[in-house]
Protein backbone atom coordinates (compact mmCIF):
# COMPACT_ATOMS: atom_id res chain seq x y z
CA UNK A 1 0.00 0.00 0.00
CA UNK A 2 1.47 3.53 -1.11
CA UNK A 3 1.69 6.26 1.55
CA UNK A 4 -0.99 9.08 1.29
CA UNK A 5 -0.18 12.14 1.49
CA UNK A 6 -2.90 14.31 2.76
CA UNK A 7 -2.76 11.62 5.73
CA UNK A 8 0.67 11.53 6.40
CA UNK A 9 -0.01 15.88 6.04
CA UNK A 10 -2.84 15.02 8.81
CA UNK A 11 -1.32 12.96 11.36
CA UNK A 12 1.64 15.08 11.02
CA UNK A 13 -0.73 17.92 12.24
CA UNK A 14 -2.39 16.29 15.12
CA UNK A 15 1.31 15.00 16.41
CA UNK A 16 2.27 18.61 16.35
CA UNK A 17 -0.55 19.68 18.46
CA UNK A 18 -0.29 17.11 20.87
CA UNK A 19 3.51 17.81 21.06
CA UNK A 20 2.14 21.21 21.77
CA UNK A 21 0.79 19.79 24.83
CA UNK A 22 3.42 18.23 26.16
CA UNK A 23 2.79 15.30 24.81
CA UNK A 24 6.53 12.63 24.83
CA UNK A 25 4.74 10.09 23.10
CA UNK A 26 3.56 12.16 19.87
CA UNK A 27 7.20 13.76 19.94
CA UNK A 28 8.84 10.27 19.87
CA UNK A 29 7.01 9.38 16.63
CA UNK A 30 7.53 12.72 15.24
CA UNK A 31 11.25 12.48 15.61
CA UNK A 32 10.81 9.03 13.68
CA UNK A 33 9.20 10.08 10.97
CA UNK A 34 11.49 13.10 10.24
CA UNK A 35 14.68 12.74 11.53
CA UNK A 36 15.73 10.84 9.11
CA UNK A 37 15.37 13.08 6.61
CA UNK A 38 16.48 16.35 8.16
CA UNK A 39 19.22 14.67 9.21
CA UNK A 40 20.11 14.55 5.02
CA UNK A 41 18.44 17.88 4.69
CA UNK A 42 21.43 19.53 7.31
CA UNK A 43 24.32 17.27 5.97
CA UNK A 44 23.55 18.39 2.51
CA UNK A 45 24.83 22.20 3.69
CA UNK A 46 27.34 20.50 6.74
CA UNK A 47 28.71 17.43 5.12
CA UNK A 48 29.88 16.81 9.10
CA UNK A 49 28.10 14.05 10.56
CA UNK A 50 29.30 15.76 14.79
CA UNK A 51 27.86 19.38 13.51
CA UNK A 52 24.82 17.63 11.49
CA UNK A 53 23.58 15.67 14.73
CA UNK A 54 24.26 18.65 17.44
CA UNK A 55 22.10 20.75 14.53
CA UNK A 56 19.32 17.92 14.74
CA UNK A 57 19.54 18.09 18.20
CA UNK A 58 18.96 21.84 18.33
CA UNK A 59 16.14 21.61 15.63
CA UNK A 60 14.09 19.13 17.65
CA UNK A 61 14.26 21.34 21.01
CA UNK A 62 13.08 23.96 18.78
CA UNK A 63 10.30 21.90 17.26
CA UNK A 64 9.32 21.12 20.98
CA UNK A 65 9.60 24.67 22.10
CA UNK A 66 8.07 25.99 19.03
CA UNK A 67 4.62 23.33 18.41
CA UNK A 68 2.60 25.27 20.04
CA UNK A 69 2.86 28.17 17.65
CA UNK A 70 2.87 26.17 14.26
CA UNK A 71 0.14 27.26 12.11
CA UNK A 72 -1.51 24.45 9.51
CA UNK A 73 -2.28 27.39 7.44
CA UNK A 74 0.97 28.61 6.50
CA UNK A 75 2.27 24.77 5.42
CA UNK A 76 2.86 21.30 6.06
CA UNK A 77 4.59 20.20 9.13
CA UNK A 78 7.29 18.24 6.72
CA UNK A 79 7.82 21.75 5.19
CA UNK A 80 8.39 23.56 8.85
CA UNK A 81 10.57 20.94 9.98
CA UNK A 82 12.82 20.78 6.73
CA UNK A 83 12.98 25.06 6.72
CA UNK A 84 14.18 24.88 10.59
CA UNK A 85 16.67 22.62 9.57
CA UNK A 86 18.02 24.37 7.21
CA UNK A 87 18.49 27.53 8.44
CA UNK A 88 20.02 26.15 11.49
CA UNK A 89 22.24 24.12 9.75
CA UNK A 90 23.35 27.34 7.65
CA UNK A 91 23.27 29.26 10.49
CA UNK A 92 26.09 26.81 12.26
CA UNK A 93 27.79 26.49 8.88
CA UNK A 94 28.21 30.48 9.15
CA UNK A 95 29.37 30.21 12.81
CA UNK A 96 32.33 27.36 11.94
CA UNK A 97 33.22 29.69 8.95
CA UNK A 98 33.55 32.49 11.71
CA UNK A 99 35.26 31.04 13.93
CA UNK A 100 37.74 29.90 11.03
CA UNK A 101 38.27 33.00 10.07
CA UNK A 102 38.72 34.36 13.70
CA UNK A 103 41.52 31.38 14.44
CA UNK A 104 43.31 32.71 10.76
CA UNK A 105 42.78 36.29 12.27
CA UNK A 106 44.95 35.42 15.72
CA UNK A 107 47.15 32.94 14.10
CA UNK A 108 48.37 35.37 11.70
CA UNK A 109 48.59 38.08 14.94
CA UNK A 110 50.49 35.29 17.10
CA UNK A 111 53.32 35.58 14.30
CA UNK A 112 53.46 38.59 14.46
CA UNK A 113 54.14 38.92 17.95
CA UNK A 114 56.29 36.01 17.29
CA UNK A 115 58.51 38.66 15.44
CA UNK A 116 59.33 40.26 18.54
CA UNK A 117 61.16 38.27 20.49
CA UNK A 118 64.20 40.23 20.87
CA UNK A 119 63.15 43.32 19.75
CA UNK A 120 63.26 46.50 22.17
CA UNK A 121 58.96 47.12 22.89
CA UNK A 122 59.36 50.35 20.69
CA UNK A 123 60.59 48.38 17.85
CA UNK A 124 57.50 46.26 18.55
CA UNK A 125 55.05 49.00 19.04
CA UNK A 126 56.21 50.92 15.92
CA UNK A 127 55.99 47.48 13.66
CA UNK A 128 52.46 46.84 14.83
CA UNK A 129 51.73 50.48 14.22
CA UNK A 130 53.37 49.84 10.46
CA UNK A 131 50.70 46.70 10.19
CA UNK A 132 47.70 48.75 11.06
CA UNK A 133 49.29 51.83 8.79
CA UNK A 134 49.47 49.44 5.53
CA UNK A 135 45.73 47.30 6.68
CA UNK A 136 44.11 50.45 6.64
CA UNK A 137 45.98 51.49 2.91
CA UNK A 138 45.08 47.98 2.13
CA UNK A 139 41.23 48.79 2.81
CA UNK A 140 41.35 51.67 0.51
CA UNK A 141 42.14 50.11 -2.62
CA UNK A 142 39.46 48.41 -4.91
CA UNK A 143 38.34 45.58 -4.11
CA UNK A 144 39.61 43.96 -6.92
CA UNK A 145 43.23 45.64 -5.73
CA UNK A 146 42.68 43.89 -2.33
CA UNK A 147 41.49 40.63 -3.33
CA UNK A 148 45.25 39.96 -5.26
CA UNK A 149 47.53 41.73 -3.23
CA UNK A 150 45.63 39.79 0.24
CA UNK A 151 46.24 36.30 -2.07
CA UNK A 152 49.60 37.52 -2.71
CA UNK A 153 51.01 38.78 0.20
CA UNK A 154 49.06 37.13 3.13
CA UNK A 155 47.94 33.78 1.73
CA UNK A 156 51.23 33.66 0.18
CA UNK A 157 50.25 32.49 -3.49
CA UNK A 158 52.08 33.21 -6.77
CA UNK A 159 50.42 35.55 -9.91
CA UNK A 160 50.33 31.89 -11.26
CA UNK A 161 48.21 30.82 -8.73
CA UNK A 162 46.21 33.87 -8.30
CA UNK A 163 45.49 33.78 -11.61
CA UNK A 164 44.45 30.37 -11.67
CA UNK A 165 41.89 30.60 -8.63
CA UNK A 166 40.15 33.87 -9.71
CA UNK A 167 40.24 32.00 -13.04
CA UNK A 168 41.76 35.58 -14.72
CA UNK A 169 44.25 35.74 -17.13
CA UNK A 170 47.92 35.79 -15.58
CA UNK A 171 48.33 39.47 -16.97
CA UNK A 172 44.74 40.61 -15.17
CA UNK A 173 46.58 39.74 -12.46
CA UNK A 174 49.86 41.43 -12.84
CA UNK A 175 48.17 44.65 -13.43
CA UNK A 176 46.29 44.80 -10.96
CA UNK A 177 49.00 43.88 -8.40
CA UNK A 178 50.95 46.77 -9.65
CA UNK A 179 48.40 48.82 -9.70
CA UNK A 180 47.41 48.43 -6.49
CA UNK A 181 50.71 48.50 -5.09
CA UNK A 182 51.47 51.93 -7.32
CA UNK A 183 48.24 52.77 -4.77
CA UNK A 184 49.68 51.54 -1.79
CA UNK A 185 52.79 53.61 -2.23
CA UNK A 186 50.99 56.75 -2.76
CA UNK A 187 49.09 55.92 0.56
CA UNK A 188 50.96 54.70 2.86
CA UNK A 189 54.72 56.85 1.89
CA UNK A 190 53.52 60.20 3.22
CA UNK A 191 52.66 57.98 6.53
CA UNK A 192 56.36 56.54 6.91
């Protein structure tokens, strides 16, 4: 016997008003019918089983929390349950690309300081005065400008390679490394 819809849609309902009400039973059977497939819904934008099942777990609290308010009206339960999902699951994917990007941020600052070790403090202060100096020229270029002269000087990468992952021709690339660093010079030299 095929699965019908419009009952599946109906019991769906009546589980998420009895959840609504407390009810452990309803929420059990919920979970089982769903949780398979939100669990593929988040892995889809995680591809991380540990941050795919700590997303689940968050999306069912939320689903308990939030029964009480879900509206027939406005779509199936299936439908709720897979958009809660997903935004959670892109909102952690956001927060581990933060956090990233935060451990690059004091990674690159620990080298810095790094640097110092046997330098007298004013040395120190006036370098990390220099840094800020040329990341605040940096800022003012284009953001083309900024994009290749970041990938060259703080990711390290050749023209070659620049060239290659913006997929733009190598001479693109040279021109507007110069270009920017023609910029950079007329920026920053009145500063030093």
């Amino acid at each position: 016997m095929e699965p019908d819809p419009a009952k599946d849609f109906e019991a769906e309902i009546e589980l998420l008003r009895r959840i609504g009400q407390g009810d452990r039973k309803s929420f059990e059977e919920f979970y089982d019918r769903l949780s398979g497939l939100l669990f593929s819904t988040a892995y889809r934008v995680l591809n991380d089983q540990a941050a795919v099942e700590d997303v689940l777990q968050d999306v069912f609290v939320q689903i308990w929390d939030k029964a009480p308010l879900y509206n027939s009206s406005l779509g199936k339960p299936l439908t709720w349950a897979v958009t809660l999902t997903r935004n959670k699951a892109i909102d952690r994917l956001r927060s581990i690309q933060r956090r990233g990007r935060l451990q690059e941020k004091i990674q690159r600052e620990s080298e810095i300081f790094e640097q110092f070790d046997g330098r007298s403090s004013s040395d120190a202060v006036a370098s990390v005065e220099t840094n800020k100096l040329v990341r605040r020229a940096i800022e003012k270029l284009s953001s083309d400008q900024r994009q290749v002269i970041e990938l060259a000087f703080f990711s390290s990468m050749t023209q070659t390679e620049i060239a290659e992952h913006l997929n733009k021709p190598l001479g693109t690339i040279k021109a507007r490394i110069r270009r920017g660093m023609v910029k950079l010079r007329e920026l920053i030299g009145p500063e030093l």
